[in-house]
C-alpha atoms as a PDB file:
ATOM      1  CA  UNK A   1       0.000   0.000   0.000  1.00  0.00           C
ATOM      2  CA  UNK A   2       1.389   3.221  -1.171  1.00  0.00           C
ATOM      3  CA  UNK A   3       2.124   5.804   1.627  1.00  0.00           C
ATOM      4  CA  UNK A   4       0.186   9.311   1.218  1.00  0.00           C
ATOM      5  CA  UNK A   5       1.774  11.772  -1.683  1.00  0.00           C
ATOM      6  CA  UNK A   6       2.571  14.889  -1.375  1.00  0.00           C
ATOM      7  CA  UNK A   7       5.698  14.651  -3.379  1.00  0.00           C
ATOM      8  CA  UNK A   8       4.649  15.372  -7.243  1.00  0.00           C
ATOM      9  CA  UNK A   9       6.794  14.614  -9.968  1.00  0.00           C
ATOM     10  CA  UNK A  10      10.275  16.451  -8.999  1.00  0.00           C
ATOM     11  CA  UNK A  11       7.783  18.477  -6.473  1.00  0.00           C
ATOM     12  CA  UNK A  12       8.168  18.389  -2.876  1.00  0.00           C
ATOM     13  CA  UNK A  13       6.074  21.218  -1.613  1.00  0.00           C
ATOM     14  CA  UNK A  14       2.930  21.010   0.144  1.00  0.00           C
ATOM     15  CA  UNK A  15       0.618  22.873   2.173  1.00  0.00           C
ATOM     16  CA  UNK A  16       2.032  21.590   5.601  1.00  0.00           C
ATOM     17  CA  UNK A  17      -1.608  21.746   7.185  1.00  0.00           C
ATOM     18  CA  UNK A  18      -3.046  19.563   4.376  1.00  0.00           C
ATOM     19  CA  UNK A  19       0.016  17.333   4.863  1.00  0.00           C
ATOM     20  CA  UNK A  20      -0.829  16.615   8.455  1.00  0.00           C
ATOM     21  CA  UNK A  21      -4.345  16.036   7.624  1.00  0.00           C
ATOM     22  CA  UNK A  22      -3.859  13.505   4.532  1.00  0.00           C
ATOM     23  CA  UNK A  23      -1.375  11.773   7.327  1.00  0.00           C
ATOM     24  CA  UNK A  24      -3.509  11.402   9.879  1.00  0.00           C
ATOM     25  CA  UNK A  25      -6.094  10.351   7.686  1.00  0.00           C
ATOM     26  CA  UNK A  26      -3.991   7.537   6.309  1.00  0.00           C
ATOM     27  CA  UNK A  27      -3.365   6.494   9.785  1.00  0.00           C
ATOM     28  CA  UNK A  28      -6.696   6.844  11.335  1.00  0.00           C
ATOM     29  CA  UNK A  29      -8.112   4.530   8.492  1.00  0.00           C
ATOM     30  CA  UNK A  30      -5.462   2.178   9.318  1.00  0.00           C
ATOM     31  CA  UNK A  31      -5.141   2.176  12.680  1.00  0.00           C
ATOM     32  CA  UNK A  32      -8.357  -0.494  13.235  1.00  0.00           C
ATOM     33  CA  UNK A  33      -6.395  -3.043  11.360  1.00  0.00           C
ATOM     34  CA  UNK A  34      -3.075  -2.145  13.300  1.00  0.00           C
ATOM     35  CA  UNK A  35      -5.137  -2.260  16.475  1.00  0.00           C
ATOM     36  CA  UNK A  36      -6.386  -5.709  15.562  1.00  0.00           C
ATOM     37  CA  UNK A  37      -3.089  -7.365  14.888  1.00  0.00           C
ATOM     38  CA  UNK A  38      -4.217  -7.469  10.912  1.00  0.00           C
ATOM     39  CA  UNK A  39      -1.642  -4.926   9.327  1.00  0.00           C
ATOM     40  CA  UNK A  40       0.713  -6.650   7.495  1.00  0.00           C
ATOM     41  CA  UNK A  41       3.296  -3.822   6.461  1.00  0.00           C
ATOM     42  CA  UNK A  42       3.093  -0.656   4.381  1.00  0.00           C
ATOM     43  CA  UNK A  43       4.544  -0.539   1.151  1.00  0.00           C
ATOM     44  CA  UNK A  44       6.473   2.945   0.324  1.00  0.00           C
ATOM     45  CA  UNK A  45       7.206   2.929  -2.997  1.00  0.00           C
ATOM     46  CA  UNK A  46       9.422   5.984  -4.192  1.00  0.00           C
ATOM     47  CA  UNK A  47       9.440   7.125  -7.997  1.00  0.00           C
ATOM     48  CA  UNK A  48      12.775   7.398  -9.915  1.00  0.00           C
ATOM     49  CA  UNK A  49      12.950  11.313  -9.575  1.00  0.00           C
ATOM     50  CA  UNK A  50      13.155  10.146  -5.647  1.00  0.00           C
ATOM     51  CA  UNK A  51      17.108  10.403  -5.798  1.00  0.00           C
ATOM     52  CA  UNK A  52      19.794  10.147  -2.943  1.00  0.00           C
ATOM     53  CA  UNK A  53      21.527  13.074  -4.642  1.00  0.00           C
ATOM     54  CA  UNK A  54      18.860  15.510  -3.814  1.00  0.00           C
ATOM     55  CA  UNK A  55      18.506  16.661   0.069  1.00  0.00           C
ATOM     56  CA  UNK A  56      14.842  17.500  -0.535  1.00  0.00           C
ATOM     57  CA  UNK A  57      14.514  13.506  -1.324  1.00  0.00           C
ATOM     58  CA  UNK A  58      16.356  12.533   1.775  1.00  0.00           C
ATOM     59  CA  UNK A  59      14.848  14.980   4.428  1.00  0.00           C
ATOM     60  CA  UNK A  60      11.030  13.882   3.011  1.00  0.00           C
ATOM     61  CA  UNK A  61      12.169  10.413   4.097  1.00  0.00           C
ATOM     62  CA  UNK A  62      13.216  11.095   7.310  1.00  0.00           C
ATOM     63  CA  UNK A  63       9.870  12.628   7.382  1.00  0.00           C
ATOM     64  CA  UNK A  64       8.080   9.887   6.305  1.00  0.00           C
ATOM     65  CA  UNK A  65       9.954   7.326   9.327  1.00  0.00           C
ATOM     66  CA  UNK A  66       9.013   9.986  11.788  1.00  0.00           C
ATOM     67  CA  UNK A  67       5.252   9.872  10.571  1.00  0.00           C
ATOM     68  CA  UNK A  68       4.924   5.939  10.647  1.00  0.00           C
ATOM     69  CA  UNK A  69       7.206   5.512  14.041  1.00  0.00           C
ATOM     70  CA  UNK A  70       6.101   2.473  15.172  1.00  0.00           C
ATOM     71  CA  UNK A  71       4.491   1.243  11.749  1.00  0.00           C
ATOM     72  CA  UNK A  72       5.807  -1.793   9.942  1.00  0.00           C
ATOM     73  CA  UNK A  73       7.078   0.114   6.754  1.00  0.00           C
ATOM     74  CA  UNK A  74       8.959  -1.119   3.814  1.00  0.00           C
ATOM     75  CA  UNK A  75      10.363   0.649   1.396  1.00  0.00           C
ATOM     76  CA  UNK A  76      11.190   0.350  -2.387  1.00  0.00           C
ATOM     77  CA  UNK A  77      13.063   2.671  -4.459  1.00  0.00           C
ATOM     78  CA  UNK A  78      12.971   2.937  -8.058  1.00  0.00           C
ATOM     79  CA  UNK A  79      16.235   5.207  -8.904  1.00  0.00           C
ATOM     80  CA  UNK A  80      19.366   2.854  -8.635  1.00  0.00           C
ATOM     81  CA  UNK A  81      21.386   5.246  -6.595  1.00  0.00           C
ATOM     82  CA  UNK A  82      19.947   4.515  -3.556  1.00  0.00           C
ATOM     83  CA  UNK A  83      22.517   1.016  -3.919  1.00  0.00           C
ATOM     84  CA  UNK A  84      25.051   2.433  -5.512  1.00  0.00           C
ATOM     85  CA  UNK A  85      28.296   1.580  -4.209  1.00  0.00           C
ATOM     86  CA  UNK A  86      28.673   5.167  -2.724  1.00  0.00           C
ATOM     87  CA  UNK A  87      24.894   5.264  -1.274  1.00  0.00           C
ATOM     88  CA  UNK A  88      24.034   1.499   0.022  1.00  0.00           C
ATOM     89  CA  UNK A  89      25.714   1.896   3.238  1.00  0.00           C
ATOM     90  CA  UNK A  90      24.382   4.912   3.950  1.00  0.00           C
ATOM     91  CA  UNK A  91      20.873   3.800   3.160  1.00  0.00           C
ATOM     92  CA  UNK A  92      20.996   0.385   4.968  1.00  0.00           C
ATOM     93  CA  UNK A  93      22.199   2.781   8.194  1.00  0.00           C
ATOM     94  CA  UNK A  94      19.122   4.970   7.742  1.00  0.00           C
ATOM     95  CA  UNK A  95      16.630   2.408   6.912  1.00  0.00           C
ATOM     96  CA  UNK A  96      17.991   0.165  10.011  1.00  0.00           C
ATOM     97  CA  UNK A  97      17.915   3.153  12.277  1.00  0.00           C
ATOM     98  CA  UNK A  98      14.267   3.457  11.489  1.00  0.00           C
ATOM     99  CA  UNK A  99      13.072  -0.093  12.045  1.00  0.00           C
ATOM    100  CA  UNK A 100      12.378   0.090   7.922  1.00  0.00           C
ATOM    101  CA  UNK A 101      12.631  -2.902   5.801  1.00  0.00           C
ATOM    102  CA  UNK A 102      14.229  -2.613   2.734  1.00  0.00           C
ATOM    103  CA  UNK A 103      13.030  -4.077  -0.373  1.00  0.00           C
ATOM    104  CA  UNK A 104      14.842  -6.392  -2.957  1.00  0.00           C
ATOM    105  CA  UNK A 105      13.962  -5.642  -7.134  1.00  0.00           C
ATOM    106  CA  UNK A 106      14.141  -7.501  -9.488  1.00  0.00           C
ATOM    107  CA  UNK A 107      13.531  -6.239 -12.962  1.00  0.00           C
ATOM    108  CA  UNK A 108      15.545  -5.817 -16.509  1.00  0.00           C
ATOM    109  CA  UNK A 109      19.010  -4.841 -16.213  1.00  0.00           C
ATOM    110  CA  UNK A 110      19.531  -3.033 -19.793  1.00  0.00           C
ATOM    111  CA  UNK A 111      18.163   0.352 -18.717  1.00  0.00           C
ATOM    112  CA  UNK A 112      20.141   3.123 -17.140  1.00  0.00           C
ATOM    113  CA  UNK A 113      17.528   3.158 -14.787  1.00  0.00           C
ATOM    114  CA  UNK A 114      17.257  -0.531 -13.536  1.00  0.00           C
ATOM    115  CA  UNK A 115      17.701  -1.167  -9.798  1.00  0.00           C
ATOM    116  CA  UNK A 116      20.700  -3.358  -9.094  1.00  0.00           C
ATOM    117  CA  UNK A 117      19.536  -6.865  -8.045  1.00  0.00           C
ATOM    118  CA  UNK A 118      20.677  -6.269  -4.424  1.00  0.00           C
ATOM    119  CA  UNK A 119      19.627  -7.693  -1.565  1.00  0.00           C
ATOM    120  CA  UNK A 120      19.595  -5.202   1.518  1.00  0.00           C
ATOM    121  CA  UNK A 121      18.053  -6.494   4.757  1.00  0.00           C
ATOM    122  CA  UNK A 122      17.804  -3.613   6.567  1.00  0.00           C
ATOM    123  CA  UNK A 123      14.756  -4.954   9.774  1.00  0.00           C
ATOM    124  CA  UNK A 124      15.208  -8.386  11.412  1.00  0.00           C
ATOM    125  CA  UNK A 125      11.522  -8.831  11.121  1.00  0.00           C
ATOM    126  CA  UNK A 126      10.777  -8.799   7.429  1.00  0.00           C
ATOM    127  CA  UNK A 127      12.659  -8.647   4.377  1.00  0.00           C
ATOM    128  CA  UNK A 128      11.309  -8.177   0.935  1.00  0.00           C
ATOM    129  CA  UNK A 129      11.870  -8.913  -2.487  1.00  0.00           C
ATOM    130  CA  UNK A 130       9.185  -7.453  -5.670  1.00  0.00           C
ATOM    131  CA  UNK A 131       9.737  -9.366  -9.036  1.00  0.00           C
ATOM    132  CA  UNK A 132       8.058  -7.153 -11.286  1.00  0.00           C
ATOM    133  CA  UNK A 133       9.531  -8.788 -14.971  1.00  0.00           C
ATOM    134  CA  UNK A 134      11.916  -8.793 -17.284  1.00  0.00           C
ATOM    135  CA  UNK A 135      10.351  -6.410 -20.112  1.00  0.00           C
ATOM    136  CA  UNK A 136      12.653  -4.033 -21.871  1.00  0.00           C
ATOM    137  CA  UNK A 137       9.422  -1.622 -22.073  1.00  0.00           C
ATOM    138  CA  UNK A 138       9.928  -0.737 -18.873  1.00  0.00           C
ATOM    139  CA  UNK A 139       9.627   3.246 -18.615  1.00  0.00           C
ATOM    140  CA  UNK A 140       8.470   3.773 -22.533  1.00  0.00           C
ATOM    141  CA  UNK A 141       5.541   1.213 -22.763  1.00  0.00           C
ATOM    142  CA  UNK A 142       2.597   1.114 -21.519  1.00  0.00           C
ATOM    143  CA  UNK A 143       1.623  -0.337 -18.124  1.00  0.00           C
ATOM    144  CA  UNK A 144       0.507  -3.547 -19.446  1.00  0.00           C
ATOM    145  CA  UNK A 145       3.683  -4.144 -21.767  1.00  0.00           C
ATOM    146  CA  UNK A 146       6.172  -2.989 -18.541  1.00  0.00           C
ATOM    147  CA  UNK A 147       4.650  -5.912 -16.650  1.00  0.00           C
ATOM    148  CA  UNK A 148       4.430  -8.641 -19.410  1.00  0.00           C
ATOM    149  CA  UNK A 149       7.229 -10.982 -18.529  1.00  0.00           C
ATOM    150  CA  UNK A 150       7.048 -14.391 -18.319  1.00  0.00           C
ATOM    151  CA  UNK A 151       9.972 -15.742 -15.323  1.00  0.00           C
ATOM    152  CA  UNK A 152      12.187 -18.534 -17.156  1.00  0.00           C
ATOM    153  CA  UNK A 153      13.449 -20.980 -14.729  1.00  0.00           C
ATOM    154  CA  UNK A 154      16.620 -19.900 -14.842  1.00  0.00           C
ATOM    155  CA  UNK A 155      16.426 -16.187 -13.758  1.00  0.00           C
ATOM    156  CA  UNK A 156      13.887 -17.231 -10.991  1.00  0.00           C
ATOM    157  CA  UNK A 157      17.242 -19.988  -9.866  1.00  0.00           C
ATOM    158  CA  UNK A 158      19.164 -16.331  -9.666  1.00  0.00           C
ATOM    159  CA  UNK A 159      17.096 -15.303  -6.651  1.00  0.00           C
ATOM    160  CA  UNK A 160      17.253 -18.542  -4.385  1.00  0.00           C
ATOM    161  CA  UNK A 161      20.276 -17.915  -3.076  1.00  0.00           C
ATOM    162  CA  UNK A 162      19.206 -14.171  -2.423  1.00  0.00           C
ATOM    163  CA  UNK A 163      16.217 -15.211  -1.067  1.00  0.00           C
ATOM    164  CA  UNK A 164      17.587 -17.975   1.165  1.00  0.00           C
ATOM    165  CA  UNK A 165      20.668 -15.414   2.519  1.00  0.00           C
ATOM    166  CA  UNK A 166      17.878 -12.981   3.332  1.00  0.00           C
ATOM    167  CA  UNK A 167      16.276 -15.173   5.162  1.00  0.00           C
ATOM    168  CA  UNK A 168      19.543 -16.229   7.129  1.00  0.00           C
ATOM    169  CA  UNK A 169      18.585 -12.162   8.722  1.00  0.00           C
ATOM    170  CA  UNK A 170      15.251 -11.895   8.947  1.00  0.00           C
ATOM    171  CA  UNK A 171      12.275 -13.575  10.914  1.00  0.00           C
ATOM    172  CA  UNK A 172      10.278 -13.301   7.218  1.00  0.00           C
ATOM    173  CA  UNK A 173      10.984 -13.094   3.851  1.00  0.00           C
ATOM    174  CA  UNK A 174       7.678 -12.422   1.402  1.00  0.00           C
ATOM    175  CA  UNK A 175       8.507 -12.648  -2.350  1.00  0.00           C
ATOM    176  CA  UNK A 176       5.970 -10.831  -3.999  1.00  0.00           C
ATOM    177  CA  UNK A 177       5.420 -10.971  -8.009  1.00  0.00           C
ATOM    178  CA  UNK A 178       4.451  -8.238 -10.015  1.00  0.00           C
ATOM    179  CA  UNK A 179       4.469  -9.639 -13.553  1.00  0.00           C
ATOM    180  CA  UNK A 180       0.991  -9.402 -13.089  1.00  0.00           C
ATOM    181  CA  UNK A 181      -0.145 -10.008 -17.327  1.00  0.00           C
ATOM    182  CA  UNK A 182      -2.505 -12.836 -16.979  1.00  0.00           C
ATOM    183  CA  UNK A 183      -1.711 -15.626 -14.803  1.00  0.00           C
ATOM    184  CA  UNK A 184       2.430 -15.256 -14.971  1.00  0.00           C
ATOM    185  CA  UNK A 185       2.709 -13.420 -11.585  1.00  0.00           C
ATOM    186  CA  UNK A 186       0.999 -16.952  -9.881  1.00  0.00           C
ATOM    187  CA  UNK A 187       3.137 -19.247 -12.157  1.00  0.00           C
ATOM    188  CA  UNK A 188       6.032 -17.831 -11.374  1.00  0.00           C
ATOM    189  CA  UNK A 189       5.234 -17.970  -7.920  1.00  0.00           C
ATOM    190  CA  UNK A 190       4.473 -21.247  -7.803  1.00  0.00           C
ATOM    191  CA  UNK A 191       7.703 -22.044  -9.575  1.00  0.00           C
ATOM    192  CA  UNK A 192       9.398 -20.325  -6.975  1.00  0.00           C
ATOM    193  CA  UNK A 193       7.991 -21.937  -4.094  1.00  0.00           C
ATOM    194  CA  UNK A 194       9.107 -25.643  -5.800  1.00  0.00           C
ATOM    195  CA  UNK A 195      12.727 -24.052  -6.378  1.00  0.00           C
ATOM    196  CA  UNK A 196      12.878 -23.138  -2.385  1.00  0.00           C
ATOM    197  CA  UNK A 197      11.386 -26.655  -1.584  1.00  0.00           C
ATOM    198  CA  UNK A 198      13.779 -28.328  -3.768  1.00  0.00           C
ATOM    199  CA  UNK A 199      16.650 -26.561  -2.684  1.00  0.00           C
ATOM    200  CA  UNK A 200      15.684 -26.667   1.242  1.00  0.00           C
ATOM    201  CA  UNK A 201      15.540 -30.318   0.595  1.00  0.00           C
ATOM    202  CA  UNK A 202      18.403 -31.072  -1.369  1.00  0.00           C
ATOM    203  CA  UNK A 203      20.691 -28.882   1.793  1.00  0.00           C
ATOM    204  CA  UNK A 204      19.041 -30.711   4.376  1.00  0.00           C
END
């Protein structure tokens, strides 16, 4: 679930009454599930303008960590430099300091914008991976043609290791498919789920 935006394409200024009020909005309709012991986690997904390069992106994310204190967060971003050899350790640090779990991409490599297959664990209770295809169309086609990809078994035998050394940190590790054209997000799931038996087995 995407966090409340007030960040607009490059655009970081709001009205900081209306922010407070979309906030606790956001909270206040979640808070009943939270109570309940039914919130999973929150899903903060950042847009590629969201760079590490630009204060502005960094001090609206501190922002965001003090609004959801105490909030199972995770957080995905789509520009690359937030893993870049110069940034990761920086934003492990930040993400660990705020009790925020990083999440894992996968996606095509041939674009200058593709996130580095990278596997940050950055909360002991939950790490995350998003496999969201293959597709060269991602950023020029449309949404249906960025998310046609059907997982070969080979690049889903890529991630087991990943997957498996994440899970060596954290409590949970949810693998979550995004390939969503037809039924290829639950068949590559499933594929996954034999791979992890199969190799569980075969190491113990």
């Amino acid at each position: 679930m995407d966090g409340p935006r007030s960040a607009v394409q490059g655009r970081y200024e709001a009205d900081p009454g209306l922010l407070d009020e979309v906030w606790q909005r956001f909270t206040g309709a979640l808070e009943p599930l939270k109570s309940a012991g039914r919130l999973g986690t929150l899903l903060f997904q950042f847009p590629p303008w969201f760079a590490p390069g630009d204060t502005r992106a960094k001090t609206f994310l501190a922002q965001c960590a003090r609004r959801t204190a105490g909030w199972p967060v995770a957080v995905e971003f789509r520009h690359p430099g937030w893993w870049s050899h110069d940034e990761r350790a920086a934003t492990e640090a930040a993400l660990s300091d705020w009790g925020m779990a990083a999440v894992a991409v996968d996606m095509t490599q041939t674009l200058p914008t593709s996130m580095p297959p990278v596997t940050p664990v950055t909360s002991p209770r939950l790490a995350v991976a998003r496999f969201h295809g293959r597709n060269g169309a991602w950023g020029t086609g449309t949404k249906e043609e960025r998310f046609r990809h059907t997982y070969a078994a080979e690049e889903l035998e890529e991630w087991v290791p990943r997957l498996r050394g994440m899970a060596d940190r954290a409590d949970e590790v949810h693998a979550l498919f995004n390939n969503c054209c037809a039924d290829a997000a639950v068949r590559a799931a499933e594929s996954m789920r034999d791979l992890l038996g199969a190799r569980a087995w075969r190491g113990g």
